[in-house]
C-alpha atoms as a PDB file:
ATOM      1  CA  UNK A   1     -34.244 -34.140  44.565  1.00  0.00           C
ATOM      2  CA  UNK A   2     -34.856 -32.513  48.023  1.00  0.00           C
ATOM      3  CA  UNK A   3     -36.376 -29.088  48.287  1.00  0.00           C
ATOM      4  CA  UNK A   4     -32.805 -27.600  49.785  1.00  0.00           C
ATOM      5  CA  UNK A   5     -30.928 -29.056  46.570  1.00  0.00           C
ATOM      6  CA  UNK A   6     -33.163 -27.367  44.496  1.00  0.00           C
ATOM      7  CA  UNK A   7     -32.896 -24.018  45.912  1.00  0.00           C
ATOM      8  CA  UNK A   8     -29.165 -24.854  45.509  1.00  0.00           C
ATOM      9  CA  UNK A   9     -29.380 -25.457  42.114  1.00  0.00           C
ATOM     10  CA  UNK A  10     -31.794 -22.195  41.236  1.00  0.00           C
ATOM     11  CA  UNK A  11     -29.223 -20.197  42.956  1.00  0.00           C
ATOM     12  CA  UNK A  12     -26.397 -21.413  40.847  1.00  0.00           C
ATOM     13  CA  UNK A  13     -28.444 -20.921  37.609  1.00  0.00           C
ATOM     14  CA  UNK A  14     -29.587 -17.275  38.759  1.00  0.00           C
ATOM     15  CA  UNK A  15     -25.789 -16.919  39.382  1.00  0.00           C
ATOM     16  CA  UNK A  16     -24.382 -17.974  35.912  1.00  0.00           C
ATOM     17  CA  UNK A  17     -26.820 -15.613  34.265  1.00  0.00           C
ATOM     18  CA  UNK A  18     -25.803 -12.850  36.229  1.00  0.00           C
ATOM     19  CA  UNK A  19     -22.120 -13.463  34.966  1.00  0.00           C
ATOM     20  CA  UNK A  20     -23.131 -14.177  31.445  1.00  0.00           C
ATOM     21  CA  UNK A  21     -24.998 -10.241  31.595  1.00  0.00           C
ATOM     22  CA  UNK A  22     -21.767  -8.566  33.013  1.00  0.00           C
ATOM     23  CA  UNK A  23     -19.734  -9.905  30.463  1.00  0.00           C
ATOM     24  CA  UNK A  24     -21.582  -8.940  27.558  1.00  0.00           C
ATOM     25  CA  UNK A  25     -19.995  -7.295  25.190  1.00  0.00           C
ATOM     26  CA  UNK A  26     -20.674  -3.068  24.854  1.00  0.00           C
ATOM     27  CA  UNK A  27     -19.455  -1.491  22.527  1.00  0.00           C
ATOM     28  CA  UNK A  28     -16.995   1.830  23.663  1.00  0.00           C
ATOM     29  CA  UNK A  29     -17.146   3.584  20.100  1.00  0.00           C
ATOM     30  CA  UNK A  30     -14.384   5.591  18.878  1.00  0.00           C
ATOM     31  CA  UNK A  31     -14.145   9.106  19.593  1.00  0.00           C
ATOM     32  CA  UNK A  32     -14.629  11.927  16.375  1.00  0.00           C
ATOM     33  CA  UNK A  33     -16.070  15.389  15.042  1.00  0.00           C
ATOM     34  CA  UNK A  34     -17.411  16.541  12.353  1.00  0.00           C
ATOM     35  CA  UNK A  35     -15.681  18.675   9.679  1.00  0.00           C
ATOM     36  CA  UNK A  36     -16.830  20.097   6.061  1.00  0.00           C
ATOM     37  CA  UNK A  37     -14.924  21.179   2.828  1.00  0.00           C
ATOM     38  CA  UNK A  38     -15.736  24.500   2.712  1.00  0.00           C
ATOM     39  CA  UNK A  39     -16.106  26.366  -0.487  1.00  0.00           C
ATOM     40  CA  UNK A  40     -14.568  29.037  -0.394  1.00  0.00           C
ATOM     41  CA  UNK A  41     -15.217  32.455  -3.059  1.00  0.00           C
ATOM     42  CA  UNK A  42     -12.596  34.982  -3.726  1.00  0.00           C
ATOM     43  CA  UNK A  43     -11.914  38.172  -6.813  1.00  0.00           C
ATOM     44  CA  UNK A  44      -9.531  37.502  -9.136  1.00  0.00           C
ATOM     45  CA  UNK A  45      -8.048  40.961  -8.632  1.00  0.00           C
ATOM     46  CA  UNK A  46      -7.950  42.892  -5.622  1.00  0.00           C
ATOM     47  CA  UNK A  47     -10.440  45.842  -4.722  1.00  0.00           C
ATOM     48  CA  UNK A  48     -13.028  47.033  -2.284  1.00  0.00           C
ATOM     49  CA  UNK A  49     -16.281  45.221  -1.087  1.00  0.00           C
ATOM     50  CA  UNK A  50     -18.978  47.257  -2.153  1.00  0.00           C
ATOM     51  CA  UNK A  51     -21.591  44.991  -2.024  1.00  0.00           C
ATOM     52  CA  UNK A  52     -22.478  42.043   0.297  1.00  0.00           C
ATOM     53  CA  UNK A  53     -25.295  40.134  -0.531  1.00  0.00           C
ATOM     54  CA  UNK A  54     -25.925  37.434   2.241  1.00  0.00           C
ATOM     55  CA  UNK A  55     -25.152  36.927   5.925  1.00  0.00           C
ATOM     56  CA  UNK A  56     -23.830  34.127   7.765  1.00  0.00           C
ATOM     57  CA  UNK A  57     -26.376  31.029   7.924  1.00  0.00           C
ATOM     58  CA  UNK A  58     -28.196  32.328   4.753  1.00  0.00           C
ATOM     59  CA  UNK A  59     -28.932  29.216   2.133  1.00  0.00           C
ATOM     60  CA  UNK A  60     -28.076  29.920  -1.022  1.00  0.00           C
ATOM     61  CA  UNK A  61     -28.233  28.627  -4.797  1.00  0.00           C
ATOM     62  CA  UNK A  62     -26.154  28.193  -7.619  1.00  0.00           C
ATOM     63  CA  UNK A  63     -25.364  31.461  -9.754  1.00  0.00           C
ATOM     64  CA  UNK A  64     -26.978  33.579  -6.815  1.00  0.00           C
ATOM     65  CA  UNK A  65     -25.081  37.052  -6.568  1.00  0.00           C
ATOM     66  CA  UNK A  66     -23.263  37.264  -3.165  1.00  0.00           C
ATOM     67  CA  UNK A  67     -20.894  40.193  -3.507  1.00  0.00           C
ATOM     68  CA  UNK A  68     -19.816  42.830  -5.780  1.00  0.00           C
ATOM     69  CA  UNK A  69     -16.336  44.435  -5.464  1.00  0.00           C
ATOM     70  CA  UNK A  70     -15.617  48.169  -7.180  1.00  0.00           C
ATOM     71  CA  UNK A  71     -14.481  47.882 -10.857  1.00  0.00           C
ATOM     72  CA  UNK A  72     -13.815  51.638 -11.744  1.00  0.00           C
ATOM     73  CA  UNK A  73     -10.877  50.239 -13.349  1.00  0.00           C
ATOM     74  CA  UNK A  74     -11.551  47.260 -15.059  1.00  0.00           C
ATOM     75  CA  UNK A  75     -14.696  49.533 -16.495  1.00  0.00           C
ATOM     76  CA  UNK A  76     -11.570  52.050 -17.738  1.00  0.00           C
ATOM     77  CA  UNK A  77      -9.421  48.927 -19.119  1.00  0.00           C
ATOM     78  CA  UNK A  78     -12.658  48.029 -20.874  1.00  0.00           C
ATOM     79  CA  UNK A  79     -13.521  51.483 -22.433  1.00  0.00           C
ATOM     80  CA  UNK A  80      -9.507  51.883 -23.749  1.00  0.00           C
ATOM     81  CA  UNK A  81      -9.360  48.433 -25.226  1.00  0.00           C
ATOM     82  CA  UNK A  82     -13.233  49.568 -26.872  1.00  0.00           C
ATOM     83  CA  UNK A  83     -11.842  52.450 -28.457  1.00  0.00           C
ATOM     84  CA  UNK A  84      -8.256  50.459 -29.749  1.00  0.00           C
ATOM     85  CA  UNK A  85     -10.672  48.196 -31.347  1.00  0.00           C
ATOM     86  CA  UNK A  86     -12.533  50.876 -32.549  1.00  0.00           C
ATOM     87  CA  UNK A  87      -9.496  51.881 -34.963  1.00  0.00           C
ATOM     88  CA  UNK A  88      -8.478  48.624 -35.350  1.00  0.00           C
ATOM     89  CA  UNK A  89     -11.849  47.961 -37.239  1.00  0.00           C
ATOM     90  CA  UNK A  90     -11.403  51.009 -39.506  1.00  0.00           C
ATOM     91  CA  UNK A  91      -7.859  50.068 -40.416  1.00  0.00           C
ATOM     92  CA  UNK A  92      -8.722  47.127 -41.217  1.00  0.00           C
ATOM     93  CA  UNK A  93     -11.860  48.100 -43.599  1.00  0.00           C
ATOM     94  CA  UNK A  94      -9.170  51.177 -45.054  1.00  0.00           C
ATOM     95  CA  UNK A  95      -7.168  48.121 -46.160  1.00  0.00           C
ATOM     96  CA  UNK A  96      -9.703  45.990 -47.659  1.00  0.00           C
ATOM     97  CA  UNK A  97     -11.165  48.690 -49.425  1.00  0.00           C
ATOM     98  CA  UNK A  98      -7.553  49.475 -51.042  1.00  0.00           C
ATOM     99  CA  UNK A  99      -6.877  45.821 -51.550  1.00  0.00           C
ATOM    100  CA  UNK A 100      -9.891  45.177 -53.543  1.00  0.00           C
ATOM    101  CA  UNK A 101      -9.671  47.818 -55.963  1.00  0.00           C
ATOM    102  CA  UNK A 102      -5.408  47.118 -55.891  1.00  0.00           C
ATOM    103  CA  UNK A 103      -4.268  50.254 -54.381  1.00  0.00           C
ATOM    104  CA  UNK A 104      -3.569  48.719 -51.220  1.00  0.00           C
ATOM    105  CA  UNK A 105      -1.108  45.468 -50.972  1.00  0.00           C
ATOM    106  CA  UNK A 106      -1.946  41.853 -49.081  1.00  0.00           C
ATOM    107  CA  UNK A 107       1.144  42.738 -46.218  1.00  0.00           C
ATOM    108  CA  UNK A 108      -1.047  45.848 -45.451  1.00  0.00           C
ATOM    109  CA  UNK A 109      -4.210  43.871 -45.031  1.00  0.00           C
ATOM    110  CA  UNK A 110      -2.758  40.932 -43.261  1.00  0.00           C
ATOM    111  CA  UNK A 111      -1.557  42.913 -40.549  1.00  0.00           C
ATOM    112  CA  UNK A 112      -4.590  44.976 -40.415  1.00  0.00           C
ATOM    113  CA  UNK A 113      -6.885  41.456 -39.919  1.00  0.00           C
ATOM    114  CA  UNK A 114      -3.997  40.761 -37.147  1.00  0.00           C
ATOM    115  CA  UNK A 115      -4.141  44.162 -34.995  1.00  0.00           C
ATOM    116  CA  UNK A 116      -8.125  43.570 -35.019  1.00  0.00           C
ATOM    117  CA  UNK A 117      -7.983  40.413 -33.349  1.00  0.00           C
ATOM    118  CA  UNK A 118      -5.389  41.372 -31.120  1.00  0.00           C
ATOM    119  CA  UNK A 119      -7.947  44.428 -30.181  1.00  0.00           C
ATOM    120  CA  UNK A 120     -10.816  41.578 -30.018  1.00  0.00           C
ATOM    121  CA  UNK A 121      -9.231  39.421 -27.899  1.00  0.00           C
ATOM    122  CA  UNK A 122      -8.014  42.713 -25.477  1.00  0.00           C
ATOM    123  CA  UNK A 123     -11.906  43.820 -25.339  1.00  0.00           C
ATOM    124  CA  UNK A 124     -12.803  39.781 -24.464  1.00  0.00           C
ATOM    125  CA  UNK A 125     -10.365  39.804 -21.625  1.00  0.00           C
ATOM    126  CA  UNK A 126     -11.486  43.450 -20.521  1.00  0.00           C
ATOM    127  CA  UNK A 127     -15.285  42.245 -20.402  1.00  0.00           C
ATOM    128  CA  UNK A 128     -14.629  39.321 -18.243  1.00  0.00           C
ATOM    129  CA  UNK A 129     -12.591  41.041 -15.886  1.00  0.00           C
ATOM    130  CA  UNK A 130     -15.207  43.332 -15.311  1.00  0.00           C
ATOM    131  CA  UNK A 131     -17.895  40.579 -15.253  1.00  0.00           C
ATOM    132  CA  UNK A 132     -15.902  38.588 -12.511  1.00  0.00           C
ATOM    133  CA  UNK A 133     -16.307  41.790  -9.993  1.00  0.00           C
ATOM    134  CA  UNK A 134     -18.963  40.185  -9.190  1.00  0.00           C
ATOM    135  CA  UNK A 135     -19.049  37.406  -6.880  1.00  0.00           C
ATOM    136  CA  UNK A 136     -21.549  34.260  -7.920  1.00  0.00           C
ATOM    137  CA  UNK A 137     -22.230  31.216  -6.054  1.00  0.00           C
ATOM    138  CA  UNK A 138     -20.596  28.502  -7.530  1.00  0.00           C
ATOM    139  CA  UNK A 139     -22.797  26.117  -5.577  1.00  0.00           C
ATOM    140  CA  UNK A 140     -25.917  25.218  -3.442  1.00  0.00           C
ATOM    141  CA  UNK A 141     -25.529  25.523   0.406  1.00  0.00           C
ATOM    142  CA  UNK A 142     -25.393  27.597   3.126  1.00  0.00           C
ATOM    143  CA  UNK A 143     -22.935  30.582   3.776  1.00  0.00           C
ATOM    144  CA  UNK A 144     -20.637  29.243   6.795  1.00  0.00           C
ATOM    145  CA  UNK A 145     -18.263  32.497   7.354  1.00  0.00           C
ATOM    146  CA  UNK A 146     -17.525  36.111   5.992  1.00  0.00           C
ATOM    147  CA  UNK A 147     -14.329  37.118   6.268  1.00  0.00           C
ATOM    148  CA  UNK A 148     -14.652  40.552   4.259  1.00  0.00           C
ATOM    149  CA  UNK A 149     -17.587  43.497   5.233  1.00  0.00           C
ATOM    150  CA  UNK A 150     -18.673  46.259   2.670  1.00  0.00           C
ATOM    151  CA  UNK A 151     -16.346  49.044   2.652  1.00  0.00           C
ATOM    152  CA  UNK A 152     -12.974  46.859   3.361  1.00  0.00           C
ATOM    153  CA  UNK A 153     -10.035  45.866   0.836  1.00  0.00           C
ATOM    154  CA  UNK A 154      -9.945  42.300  -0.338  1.00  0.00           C
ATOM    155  CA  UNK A 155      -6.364  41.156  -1.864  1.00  0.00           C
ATOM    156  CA  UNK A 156      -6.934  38.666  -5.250  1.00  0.00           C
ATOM    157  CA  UNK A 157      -7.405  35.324  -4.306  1.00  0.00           C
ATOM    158  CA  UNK A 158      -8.608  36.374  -1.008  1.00  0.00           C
ATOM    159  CA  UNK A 159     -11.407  34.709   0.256  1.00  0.00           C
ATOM    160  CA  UNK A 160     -14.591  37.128   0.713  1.00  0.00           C
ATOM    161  CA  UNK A 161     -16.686  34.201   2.254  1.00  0.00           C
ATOM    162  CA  UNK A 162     -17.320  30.377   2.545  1.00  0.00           C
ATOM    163  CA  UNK A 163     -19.880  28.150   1.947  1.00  0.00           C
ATOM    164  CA  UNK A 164     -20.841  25.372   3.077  1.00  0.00           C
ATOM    165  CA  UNK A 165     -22.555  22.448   0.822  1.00  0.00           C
ATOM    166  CA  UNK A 166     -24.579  19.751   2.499  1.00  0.00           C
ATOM    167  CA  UNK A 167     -22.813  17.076   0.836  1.00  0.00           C
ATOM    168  CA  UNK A 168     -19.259  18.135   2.153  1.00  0.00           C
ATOM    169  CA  UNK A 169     -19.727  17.141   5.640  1.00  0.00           C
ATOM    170  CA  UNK A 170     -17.655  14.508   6.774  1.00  0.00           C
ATOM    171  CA  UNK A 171     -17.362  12.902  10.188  1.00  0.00           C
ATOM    172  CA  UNK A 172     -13.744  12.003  11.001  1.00  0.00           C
ATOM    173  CA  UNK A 173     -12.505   9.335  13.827  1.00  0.00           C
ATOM    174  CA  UNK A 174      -9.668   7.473  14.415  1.00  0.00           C
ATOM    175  CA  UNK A 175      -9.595   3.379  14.860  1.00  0.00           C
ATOM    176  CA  UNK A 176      -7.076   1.329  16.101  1.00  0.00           C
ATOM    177  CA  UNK A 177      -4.515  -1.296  14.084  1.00  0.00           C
ATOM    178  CA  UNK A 178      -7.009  -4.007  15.609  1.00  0.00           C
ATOM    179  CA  UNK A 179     -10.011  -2.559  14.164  1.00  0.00           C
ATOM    180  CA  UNK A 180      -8.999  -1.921  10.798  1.00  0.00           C
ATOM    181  CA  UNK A 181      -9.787  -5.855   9.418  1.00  0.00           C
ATOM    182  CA  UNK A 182     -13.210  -5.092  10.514  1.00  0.00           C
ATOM    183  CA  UNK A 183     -13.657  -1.940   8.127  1.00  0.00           C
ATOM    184  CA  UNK A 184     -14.359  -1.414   4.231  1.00  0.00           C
ATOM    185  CA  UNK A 185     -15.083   1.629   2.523  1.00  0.00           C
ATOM    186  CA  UNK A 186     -19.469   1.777   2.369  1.00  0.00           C
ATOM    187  CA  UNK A 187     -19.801   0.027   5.607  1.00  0.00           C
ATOM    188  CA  UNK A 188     -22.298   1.865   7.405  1.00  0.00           C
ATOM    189  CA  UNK A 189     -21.980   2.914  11.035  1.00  0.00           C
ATOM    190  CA  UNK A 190     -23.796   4.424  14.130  1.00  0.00           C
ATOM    191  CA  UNK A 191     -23.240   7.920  14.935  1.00  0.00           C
ATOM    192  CA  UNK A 192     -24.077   9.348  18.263  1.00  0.00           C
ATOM    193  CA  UNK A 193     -23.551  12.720  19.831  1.00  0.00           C
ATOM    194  CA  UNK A 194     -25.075  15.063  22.917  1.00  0.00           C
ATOM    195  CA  UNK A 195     -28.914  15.330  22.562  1.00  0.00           C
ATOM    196  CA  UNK A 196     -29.117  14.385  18.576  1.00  0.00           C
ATOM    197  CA  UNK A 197     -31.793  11.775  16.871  1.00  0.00           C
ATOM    198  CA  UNK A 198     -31.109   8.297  17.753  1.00  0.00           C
ATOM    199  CA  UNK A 199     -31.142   7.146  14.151  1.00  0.00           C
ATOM    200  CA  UNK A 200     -27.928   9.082  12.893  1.00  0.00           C
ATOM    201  CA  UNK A 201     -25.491   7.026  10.537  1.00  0.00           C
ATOM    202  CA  UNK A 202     -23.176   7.529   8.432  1.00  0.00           C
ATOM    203  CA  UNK A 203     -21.026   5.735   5.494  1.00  0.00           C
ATOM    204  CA  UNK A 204     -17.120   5.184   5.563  1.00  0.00           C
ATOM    205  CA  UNK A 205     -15.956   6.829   2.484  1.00  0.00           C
ATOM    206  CA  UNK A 206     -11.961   6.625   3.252  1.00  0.00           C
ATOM    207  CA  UNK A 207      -9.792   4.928   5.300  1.00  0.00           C
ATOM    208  CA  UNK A 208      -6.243   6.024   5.602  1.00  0.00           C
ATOM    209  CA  UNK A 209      -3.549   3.757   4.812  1.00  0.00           C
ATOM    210  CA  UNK A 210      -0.551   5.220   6.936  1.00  0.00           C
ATOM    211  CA  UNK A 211      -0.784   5.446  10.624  1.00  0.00           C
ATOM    212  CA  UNK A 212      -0.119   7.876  13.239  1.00  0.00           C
ATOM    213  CA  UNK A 213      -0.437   8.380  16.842  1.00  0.00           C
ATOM    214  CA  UNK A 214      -3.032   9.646  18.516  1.00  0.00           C
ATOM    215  CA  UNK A 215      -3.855  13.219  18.083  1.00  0.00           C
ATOM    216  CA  UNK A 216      -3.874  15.438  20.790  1.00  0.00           C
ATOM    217  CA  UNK A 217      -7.110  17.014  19.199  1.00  0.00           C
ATOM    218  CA  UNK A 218      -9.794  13.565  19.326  1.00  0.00           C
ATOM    219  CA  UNK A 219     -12.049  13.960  21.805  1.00  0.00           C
ATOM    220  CA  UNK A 220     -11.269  10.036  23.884  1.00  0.00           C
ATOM    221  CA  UNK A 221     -12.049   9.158  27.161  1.00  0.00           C
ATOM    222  CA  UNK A 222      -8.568   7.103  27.534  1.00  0.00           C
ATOM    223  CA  UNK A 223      -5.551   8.144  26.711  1.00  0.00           C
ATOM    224  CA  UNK A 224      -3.368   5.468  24.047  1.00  0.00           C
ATOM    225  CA  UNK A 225      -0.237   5.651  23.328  1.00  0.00           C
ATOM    226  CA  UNK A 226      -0.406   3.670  19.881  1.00  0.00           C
ATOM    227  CA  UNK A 227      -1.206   3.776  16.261  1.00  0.00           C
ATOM    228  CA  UNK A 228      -4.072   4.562  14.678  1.00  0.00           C
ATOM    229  CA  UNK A 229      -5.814   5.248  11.712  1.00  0.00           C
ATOM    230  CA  UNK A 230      -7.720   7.968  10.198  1.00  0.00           C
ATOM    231  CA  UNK A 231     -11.189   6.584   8.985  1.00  0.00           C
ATOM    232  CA  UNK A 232     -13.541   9.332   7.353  1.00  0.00           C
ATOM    233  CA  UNK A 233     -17.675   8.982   6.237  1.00  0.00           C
ATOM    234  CA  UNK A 234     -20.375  10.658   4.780  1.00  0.00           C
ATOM    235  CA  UNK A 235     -23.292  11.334   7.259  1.00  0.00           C
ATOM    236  CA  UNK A 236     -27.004  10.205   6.032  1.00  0.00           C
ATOM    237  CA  UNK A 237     -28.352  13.232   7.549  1.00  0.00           C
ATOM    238  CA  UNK A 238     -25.726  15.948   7.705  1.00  0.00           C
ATOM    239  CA  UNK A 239     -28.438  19.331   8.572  1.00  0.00           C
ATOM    240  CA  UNK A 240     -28.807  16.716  11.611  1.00  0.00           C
ATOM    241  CA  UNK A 241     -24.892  17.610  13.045  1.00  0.00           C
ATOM    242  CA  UNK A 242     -22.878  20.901  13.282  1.00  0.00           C
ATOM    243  CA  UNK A 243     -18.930  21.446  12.347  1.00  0.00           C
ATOM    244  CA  UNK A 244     -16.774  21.192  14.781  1.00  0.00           C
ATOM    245  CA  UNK A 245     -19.550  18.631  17.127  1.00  0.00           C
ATOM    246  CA  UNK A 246     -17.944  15.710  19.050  1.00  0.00           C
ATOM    247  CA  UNK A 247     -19.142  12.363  17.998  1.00  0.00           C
ATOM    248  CA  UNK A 248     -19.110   8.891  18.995  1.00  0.00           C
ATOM    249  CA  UNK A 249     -18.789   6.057  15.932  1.00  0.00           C
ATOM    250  CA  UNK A 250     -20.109   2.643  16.763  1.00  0.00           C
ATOM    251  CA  UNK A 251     -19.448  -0.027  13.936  1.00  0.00           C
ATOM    252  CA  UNK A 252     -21.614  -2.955  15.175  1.00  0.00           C
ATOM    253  CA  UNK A 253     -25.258  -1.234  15.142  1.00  0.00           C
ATOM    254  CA  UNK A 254     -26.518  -4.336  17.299  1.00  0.00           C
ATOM    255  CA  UNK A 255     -23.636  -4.313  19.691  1.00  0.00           C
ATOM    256  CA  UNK A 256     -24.957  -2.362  23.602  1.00  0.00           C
ATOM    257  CA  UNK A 257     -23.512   1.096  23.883  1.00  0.00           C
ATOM    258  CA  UNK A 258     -20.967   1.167  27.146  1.00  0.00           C
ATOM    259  CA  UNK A 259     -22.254   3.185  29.593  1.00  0.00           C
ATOM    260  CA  UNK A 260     -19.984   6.521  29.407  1.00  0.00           C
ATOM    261  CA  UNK A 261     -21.645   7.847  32.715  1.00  0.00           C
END
């Protein structure tokens, strides 16, 4: 083989490498954010913040007091239904009394032991009303939003903050018809967003089974008009990621990111 054929031949093979580079397969990732379940804390009754305990960002544990609201009234209820039992306990030993030594007949005494546990039950209900004017955390994590101040009026069932438990934050991102074969609920994928670790993952936990089109609201590079389908996962290291962060999802960890520049 002459020198020039040679050369020839090293070109060609320098050439077919090239190719095989610029057709290896990258990976685009699908486009996501991250969202919680937030927990959210609210009276039973309405009433006036009198106390706030916490600020937004503080962490916070299990049956830690984070708000008080006024309970003037449920204090009144209480003392009322105190006294009514009061009475109800002294009829109720009047007719005993007279029943033992016969005076006093069993109709008497029945409905005696009935209006005292009427008045026992009105005292229970009384006592936790007033105990539930307080506001405990029902759980560990950290407190995401207020939505009430000391001083204003809170309706019942009105949220007077959120919280925000580690273990509720999700990553959500949508995945074409075509992709869906390649997913199970517990694969684990790659998670990547704007100046976070390199080692963020995170494990599929729901996949929807009805489609829909593309949401306005995903955060994608191309526009598609076509189906997709909601996939949702647990993130191994949620204090890593913020709500409401863009994401990208990878589900090949070995597979070269595309170049988004």
């Amino acid at each position: 083989m002459t020198s020039s054929r040679m050369m020839k031949l090293m070109a060609l093979l320098a050439l077919a490498v090239a190719l095989a580079g610029c057709k290896e397969k990258r990976d685009p990732g699908f486009q996501g954010w991250v969202e919680a379940d937030m927990i959210f804390v609210s009276p039973d009754e309405s009433g006036r913040v009198v106390k706030l305990n916490v600020r937004e960002g503080d962490e916070i544990k299990p049956g830690d007091l984070i708000y008080s609201v006024d309970d003037d009234l449920q204090k009144a209820d209480l003392n009322q239904n105190n006294a009514t039992l009061a009475n109800a306990q002294q009829t109720y030993e009047r007719a005993a009394s007279l029943r033992g030594t016969g005076a006093g007949t069993q109709a008497n005494l029945d409905s005696a032991v009935s209006a005292l546990r009427v008045a026992e039950a009105r005292v229970n209900t009384s006592q936790t009303r007033l105990d539930r004017r307080k506001g405990f955390a029902p759980i560990a994590g950290a407190i995401q939003q207020i939505y009430f101040r000391e001083g204003e009026m809170v309706a019942a069932q009105r949220p007077v903050l959120s919280i925000m438990p580690p273990g509720n934050m999700k990553l959500r991102f949508f995945v074409p018809e075509t992709e869906l074969p390649k997913l199970a609920i517990g694969d684990e994928v790659r998670v990547t967003c704007d100046n976070c670790a390199a080692d963020l993952t995170a494990k599929i936990y729901f996949i929807a089974t009805t489609a829909e089109y593309t949401p306005p609201v995903i955060y994608s590079l191309d526009e598609r008009n076509k189906l997709v389908y909601l996939i949702q996962a647990r993130p191994s290291r949620p204090d890593a990621l913020r709500v409401g962060q863009p994401i990208s999802v990878y589900l090949h960890a070995r597979t070269p990111v595309a170049d988004r520049r």
